[in-house]
Protein backbone atom coordinates (compact mmCIF):
# COMPACT_ATOMS: atom_id res chain seq x y z
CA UNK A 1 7.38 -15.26 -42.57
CA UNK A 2 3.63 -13.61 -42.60
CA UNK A 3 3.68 -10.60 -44.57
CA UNK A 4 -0.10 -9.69 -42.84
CA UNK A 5 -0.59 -11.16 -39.64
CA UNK A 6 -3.74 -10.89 -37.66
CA UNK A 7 -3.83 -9.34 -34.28
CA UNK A 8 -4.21 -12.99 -32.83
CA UNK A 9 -1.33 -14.35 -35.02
CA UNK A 10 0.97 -11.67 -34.16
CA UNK A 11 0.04 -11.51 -30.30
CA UNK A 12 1.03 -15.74 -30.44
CA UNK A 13 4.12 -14.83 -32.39
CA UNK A 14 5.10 -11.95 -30.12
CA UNK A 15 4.61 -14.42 -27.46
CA UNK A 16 6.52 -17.50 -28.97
CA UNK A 17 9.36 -15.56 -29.61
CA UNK A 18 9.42 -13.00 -26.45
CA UNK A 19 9.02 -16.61 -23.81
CA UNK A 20 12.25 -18.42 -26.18
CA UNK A 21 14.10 -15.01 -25.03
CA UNK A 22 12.92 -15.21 -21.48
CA UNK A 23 15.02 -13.14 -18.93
CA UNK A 24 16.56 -14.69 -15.67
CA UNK A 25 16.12 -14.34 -12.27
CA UNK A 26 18.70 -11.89 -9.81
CA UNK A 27 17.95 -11.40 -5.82
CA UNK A 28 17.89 -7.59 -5.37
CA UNK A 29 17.91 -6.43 -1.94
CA UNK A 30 14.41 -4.83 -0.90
CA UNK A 31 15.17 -1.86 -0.64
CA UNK A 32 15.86 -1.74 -4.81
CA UNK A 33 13.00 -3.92 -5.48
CA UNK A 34 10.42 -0.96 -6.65
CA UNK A 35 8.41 -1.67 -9.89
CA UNK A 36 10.58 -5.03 -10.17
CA UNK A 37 8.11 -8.18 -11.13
CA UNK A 38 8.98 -11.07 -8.91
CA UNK A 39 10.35 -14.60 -10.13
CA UNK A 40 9.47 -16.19 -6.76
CA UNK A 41 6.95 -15.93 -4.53
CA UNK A 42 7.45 -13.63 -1.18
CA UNK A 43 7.46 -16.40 1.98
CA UNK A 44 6.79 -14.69 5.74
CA UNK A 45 9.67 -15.79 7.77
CA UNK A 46 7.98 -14.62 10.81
CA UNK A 47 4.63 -14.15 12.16
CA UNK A 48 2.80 -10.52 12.49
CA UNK A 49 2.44 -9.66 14.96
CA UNK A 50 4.78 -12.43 16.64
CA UNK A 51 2.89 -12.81 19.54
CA UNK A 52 -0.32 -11.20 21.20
CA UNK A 53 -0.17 -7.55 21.51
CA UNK A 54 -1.71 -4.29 22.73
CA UNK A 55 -3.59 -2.21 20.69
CA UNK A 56 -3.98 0.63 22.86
CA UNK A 57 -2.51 2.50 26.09
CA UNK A 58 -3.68 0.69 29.14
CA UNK A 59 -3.46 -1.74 31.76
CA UNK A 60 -3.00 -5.62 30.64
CA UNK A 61 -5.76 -7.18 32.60
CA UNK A 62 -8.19 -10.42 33.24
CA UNK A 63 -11.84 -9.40 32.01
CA UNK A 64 -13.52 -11.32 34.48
CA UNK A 65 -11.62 -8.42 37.26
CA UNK A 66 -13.92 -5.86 35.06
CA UNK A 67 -16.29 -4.23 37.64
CA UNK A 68 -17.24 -0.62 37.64
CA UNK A 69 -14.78 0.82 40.34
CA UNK A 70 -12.38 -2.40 40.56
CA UNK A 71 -8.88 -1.60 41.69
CA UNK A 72 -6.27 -3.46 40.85
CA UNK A 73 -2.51 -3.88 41.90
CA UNK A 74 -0.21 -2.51 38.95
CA UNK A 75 2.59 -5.56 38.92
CA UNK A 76 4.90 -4.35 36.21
CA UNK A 77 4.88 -2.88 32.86
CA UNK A 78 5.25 -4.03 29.47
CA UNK A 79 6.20 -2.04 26.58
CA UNK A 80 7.37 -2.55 22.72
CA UNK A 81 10.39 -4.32 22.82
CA UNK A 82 10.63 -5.24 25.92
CA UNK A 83 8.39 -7.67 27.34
CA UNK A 84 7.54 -8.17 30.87
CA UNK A 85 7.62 -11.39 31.44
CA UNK A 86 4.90 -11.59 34.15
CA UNK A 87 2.36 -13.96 34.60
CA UNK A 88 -1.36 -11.82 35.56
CA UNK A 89 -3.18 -13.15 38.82
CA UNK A 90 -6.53 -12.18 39.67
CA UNK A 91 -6.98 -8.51 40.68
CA UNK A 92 -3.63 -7.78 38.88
CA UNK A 93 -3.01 -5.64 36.07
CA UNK A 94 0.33 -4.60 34.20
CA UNK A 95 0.83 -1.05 32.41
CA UNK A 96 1.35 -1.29 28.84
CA UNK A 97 2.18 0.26 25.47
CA UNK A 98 0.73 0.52 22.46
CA UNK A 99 2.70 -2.90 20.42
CA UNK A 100 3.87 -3.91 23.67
CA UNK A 101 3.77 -7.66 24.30
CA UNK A 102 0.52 -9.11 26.59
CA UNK A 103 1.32 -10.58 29.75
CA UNK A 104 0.27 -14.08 30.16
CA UNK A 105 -3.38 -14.17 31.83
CA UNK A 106 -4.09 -11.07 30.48
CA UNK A 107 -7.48 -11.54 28.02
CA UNK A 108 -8.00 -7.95 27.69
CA UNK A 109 -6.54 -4.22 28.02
CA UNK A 110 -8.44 -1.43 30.08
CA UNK A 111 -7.52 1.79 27.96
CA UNK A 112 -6.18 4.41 29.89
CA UNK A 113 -8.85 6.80 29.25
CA UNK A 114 -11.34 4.08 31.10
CA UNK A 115 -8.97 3.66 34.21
CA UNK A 116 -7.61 6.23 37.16
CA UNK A 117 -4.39 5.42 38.07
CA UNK A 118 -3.16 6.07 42.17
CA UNK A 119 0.16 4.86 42.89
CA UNK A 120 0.16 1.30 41.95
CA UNK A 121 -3.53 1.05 41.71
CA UNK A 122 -5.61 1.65 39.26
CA UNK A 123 -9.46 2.05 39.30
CA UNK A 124 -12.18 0.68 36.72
CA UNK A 125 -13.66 4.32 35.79
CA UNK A 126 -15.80 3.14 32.54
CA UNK A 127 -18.09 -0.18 31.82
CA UNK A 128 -16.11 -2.36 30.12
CA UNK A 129 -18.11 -4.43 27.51
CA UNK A 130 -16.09 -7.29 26.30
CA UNK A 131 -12.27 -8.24 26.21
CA UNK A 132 -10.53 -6.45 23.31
CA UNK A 133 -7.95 -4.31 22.29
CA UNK A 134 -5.52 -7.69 21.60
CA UNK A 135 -4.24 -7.64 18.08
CA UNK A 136 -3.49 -11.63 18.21
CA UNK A 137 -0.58 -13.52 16.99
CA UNK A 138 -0.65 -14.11 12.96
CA UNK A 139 -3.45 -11.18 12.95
CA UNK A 140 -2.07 -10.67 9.68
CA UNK A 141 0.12 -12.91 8.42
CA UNK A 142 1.81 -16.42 9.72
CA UNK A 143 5.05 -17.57 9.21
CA UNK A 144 5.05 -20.06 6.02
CA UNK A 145 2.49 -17.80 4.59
CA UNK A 146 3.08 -16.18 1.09
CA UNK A 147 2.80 -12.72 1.87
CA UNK A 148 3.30 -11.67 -2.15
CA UNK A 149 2.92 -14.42 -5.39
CA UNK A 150 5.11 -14.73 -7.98
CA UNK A 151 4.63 -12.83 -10.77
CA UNK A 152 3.68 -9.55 -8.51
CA UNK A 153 5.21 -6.15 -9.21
CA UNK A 154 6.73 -4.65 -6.24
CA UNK A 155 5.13 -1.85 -5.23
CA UNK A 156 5.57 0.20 -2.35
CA UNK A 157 2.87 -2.02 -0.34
CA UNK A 158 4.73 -5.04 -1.71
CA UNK A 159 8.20 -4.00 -0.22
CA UNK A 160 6.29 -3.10 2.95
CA UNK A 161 4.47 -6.84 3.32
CA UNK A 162 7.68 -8.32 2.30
CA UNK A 163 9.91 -6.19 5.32
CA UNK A 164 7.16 -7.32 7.45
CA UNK A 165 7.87 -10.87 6.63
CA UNK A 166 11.48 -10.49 7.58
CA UNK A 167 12.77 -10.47 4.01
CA UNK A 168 15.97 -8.66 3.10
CA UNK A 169 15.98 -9.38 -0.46
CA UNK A 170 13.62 -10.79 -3.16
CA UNK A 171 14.31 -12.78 -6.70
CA UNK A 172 13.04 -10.93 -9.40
CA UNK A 173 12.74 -11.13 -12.92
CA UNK A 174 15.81 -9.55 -14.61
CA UNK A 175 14.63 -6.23 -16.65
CA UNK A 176 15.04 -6.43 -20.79
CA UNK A 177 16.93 -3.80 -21.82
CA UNK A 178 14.54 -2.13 -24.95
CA UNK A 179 16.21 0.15 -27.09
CA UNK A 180 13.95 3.16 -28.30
CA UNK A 181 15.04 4.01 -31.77
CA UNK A 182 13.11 7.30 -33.72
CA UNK A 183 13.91 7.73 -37.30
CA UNK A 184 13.06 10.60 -39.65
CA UNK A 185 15.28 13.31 -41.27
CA UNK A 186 12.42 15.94 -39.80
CA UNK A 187 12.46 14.63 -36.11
CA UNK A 188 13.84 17.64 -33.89
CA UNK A 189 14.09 17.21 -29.78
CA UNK A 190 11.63 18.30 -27.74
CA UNK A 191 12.33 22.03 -26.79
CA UNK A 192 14.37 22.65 -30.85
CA UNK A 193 13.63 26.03 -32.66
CA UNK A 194 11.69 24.23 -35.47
CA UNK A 195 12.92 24.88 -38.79
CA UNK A 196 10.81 24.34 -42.36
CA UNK A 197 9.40 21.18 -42.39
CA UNK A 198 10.76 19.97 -38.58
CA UNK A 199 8.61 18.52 -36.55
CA UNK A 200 9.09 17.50 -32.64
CA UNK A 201 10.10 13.67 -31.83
CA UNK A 202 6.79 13.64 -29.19
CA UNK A 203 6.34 9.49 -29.07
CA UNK A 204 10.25 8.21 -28.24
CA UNK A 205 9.84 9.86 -24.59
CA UNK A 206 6.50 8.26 -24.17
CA UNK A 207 7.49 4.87 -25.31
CA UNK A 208 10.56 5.36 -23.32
CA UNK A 209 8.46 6.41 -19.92
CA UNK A 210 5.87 3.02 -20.80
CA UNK A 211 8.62 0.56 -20.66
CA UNK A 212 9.70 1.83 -17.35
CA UNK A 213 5.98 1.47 -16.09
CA UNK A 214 5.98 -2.05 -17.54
CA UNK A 215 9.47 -2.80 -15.36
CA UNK A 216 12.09 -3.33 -18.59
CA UNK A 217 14.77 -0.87 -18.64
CA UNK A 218 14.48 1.89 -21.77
CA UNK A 219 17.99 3.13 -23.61
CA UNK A 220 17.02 6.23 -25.96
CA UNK A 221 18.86 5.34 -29.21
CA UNK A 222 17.84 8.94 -30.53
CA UNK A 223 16.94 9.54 -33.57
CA UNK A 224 18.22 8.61 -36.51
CA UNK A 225 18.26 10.22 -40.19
CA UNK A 226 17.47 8.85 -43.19
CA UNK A 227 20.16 6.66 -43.84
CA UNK A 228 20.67 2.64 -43.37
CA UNK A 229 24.44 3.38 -42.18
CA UNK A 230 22.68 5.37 -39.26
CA UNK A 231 20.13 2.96 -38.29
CA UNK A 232 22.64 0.60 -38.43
CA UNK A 233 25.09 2.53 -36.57
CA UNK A 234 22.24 3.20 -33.78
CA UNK A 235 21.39 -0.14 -33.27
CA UNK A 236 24.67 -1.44 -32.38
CA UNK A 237 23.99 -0.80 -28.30
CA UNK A 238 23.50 -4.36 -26.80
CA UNK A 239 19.87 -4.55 -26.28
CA UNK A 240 17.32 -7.46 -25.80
CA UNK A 241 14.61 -5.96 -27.82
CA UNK A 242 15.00 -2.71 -30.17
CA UNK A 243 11.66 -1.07 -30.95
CA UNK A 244 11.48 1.56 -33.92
CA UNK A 245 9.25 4.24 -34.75
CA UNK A 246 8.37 5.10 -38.15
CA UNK A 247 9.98 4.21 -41.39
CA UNK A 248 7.89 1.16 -41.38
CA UNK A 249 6.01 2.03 -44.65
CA UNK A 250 7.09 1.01 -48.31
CA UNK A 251 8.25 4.90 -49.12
CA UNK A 252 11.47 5.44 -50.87
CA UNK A 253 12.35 7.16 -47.63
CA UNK A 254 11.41 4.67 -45.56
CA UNK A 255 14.84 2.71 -44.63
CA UNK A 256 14.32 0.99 -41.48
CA UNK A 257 13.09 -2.12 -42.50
CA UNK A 258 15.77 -3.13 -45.25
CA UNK A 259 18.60 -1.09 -42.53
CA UNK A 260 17.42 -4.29 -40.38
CA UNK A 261 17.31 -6.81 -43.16
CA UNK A 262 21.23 -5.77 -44.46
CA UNK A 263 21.74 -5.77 -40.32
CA UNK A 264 20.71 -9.82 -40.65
CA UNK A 265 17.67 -9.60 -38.97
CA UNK A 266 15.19 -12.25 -40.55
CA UNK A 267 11.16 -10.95 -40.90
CA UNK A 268 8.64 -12.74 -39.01
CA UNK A 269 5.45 -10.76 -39.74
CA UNK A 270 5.72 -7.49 -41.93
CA UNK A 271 2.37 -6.06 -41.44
CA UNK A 272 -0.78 -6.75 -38.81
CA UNK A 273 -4.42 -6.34 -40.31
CA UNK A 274 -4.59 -3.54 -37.09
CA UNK A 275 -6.38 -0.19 -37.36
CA UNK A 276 -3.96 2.35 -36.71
CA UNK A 277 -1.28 0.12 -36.83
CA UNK A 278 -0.58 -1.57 -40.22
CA UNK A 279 2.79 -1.06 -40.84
CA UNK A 280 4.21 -3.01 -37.12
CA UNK A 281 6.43 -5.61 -38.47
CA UNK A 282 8.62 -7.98 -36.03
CA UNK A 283 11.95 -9.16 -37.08
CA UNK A 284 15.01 -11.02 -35.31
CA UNK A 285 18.33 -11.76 -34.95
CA UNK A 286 19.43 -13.86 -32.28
CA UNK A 287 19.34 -13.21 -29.13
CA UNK A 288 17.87 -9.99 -30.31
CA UNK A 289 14.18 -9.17 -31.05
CA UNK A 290 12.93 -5.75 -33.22
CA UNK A 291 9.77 -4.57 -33.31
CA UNK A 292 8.90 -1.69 -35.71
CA UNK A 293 6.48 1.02 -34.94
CA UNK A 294 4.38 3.23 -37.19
CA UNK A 295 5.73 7.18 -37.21
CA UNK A 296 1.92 8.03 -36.95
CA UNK A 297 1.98 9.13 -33.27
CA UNK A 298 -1.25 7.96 -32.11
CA UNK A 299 -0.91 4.59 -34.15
CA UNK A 300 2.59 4.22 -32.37
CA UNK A 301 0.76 4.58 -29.49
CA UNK A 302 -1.65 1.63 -29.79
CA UNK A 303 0.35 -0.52 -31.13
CA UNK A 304 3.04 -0.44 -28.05
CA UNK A 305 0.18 -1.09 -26.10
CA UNK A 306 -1.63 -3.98 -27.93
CA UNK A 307 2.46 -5.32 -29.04
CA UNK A 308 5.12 -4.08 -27.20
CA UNK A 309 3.46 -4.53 -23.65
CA UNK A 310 3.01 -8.57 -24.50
CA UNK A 311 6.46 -9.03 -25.50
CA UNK A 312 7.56 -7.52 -22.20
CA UNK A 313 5.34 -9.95 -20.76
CA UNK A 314 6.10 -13.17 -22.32
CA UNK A 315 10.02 -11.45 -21.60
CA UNK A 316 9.51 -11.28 -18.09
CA UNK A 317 7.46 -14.86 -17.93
CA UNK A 318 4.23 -13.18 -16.94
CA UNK A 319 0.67 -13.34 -17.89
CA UNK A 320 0.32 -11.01 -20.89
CA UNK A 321 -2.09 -8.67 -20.11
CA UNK A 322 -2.55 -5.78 -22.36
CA UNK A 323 -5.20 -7.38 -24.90
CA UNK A 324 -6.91 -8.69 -21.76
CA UNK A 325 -10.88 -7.61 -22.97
CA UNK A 326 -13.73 -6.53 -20.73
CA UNK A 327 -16.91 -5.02 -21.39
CA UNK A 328 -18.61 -1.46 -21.11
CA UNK A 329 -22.07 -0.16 -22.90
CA UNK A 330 -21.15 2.54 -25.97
CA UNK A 331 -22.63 6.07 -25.41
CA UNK A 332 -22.86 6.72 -29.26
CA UNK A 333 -23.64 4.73 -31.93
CA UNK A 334 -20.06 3.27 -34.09
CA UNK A 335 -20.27 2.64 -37.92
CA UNK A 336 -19.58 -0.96 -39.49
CA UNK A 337 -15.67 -2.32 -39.64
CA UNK A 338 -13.74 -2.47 -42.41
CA UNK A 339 -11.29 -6.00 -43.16
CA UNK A 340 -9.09 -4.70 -40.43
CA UNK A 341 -9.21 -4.96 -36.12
CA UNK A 342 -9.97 -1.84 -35.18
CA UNK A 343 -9.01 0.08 -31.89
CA UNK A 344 -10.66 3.80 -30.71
CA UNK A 345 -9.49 5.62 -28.58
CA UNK A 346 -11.85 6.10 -25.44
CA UNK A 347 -12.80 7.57 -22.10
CA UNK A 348 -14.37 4.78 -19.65
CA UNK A 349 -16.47 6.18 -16.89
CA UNK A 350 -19.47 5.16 -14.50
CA UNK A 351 -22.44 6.97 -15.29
CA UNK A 352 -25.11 7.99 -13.19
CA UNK A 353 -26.95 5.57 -12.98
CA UNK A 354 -23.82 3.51 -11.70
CA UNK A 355 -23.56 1.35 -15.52
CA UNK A 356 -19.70 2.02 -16.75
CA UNK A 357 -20.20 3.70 -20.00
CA UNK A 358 -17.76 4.32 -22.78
CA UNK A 359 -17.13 6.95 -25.30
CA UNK A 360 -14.99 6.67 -28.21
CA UNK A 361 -13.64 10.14 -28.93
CA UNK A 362 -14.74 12.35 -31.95
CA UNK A 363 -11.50 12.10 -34.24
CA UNK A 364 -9.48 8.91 -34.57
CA UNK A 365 -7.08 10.52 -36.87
CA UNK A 366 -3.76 8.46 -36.26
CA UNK A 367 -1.81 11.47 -36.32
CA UNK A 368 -3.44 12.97 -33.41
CA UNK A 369 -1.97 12.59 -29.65
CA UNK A 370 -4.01 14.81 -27.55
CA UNK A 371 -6.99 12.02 -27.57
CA UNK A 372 -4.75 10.31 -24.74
CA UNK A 373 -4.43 13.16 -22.58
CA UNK A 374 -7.85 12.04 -20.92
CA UNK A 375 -8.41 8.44 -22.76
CA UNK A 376 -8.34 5.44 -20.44
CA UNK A 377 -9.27 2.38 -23.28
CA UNK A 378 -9.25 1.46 -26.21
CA UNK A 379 -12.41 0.59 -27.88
CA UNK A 380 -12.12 -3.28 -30.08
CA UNK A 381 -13.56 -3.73 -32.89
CA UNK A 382 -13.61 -7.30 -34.88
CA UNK A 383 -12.74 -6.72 -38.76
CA UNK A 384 -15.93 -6.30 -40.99
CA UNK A 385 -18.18 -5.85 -37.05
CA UNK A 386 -21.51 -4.73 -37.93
CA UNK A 387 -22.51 -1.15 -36.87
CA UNK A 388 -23.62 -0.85 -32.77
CA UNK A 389 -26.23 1.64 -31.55
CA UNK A 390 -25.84 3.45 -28.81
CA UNK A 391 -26.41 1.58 -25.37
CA UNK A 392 -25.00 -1.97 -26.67
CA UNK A 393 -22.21 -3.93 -25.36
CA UNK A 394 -18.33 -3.53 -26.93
CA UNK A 395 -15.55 -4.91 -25.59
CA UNK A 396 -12.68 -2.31 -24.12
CA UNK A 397 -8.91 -2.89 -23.98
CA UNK A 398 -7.76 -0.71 -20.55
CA UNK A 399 -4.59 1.41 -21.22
CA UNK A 400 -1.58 0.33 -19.07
């Protein structure tokens, strides 16, 4: 057990312990597959388009039969879903559809708009350039070809590709359930007449709305008081991972921690050198995995994002991704770091002259939510990091 880990130690640890739990695979069919991450990659049973096809309203014809004021003999007609099954000759030409299958011979179709149509012959009207308006077979994918990798999450786009590619179901990554636990005799739901001392439970229903996004399945354990027997009680629901908010500290009030201890839950780091963020401890029991939260809104904040979004990561066998780093030039100057990691809140945007600029906003207070409303990334900063000036390089943390 690590009673302070650093970020890096308890990132590894998170991920040791999250890819030991690792969820299995289920085949959901497609149309259920929304926001799931997939376990195996998405293979194109067909081709698309399966064969040549029109890409406008016209006449199939042979390009070398393009003069200004040919006519042609119409032969037939070919639309989507059903083919014609002609063969062009020279001076032929075969009405067709939009998606429609091309006759074979045909190298190019005369849109409708370029042709004059008499009976069953139709006239050159407009200079025709060069053959086109084919959309050829395997334009966009071929049969055999992975049309989405594993690891993807299914988005709308993802469900359409995979349709495309003749797929009825997919094999995705079952979600972890994660319990959402809130503790604090003065927690009150959001919408309560606040009494003395009350204050509204604002972070459970985020945390509760970021799992979703992440694609593991939240169950609100409320809130509970004061009292080991009702953490306890709480955290009875089966769940893969529990994740608390507050109660983390060393308070006489502060009951979560030992409620998990008495529960049999063994410690694996009790504190990360983090700033917000100290008091995030990780504990477990097997199967189950707990990861405490501070009650400090904005530190609970971070720390799902730097913590919890890993472990649902290294849960779901993916890449973790929410400590992934890049780069952005500060707009104001940021003092020295203490012995501690720190993350600011921060608004990303490209400037002017087209450089992505970041600024870290004016109060870091870890009590203080409304920073998020517009922030996009977190700002890192390495423990005991000398003081930047305005214009130099810091690395950025994107919010998920």
């Amino acid at each position: 057990m690590i009673r302070m880990a650093s970020v890096e130690q308890a990132l590894a640890l998170l991920a040791e312990h999250g890819r030991a739990a690792a969820m299995g695979v289920e085949t959901v069919p497609l149309a259920q597959a929304e926001g799931r991450r997939l376990a195996e990659a998405v293979v194109a049973q067909v081709s698309q388009p399966p064969a040549d096809v029109s890409a406008m309203d016209g006449y199939a014809v042979k390009f070398a039969d393009m003069k200004m004021g040919a006519a042609l003999k119409v032969i037939g007609e070919s639309r989507a879903g059903t083919p014609s099954g002609l063969r062009l000759g020279t001076g032929e030409a075969v009405r067709i559809f939009t998606g429609a299958y091309v006759p074979e011979g045909a190298d190019h179709i005369l849109i409708q708009e370029d042709a004059k149509r008499e009976g069953d012959t139709v006239t050159v009207t407009f200079e025709q350039r060069k053959p086109e308006n084919i959309r050829r077979a395997g334009l966009d994918f071929l049969r055999g070809q992975t049309l989405v990798p594993a690891g993807h999450v299914m988005t709308e786009g993802a469900i359409s590709l995979a349709a495309a590619g003749n797929a009825a179901s997919v094999a995705v990554r079952k979600r972890p359930r994660i319990g959402v636990l809130a503790n604090g005799d003065e927690l009150m739901p959001p919408g309560s007449a606040l009494g003395p001392g009350q204050i509204v439970n604002s972070i459970q229903p985020a945390l509760l709305a970021l799992i979703r996004r992440w694609g593991a399945e939240p169950i609100n354990l409320g809130a509970a008081r004061d009292d080991q027997a009702d953490v306890i009680k709480r955290i009875s629901q089966p769940c893969d991972v529990l994740v608390t908010i507050g109660g983390a500290s060393v308070g006489d009030h502060d009951v979560v921690r030992s409620a998990f201890a008495n529960a049999g839950f063994t410690p694996v780091f009790e504190k990360i050198a983090v700033k917000p963020g100290k008091p995030t401890w990780f504990s477990k029991r097997a199967p189950q995995l707990v990861l405490g939260l501070p009650g400090n809104p904005a530190a609970a904040m971070v720390t799902a994002q730097l913590f919890l979004r890993p472990l649902v990561d290294a849960l779901m066998s993916t890449p973790p991704s929410a400590q992934a780093t890049q780069r952005a030039h500060t707009n104001q100057a940021l003092p020295a770091t203490a012995n501690r990691e720190e993350y600011l809140r921060a608004i990303l945007a490209i400037g002017a002259d087209g450089r992505a600029g970041v600024t870290a906003a004016e109060n870091q207070d870890s009590s203080l939510l409304s920073p998020f409303l517009t922030a996009n990334v977190l700002i890192r900063r390495a423990p005991n990091a000398p003081a930047v000036a305005a214009g130099d390089l810091v690395d950025i943390v994107v919010l998920a």
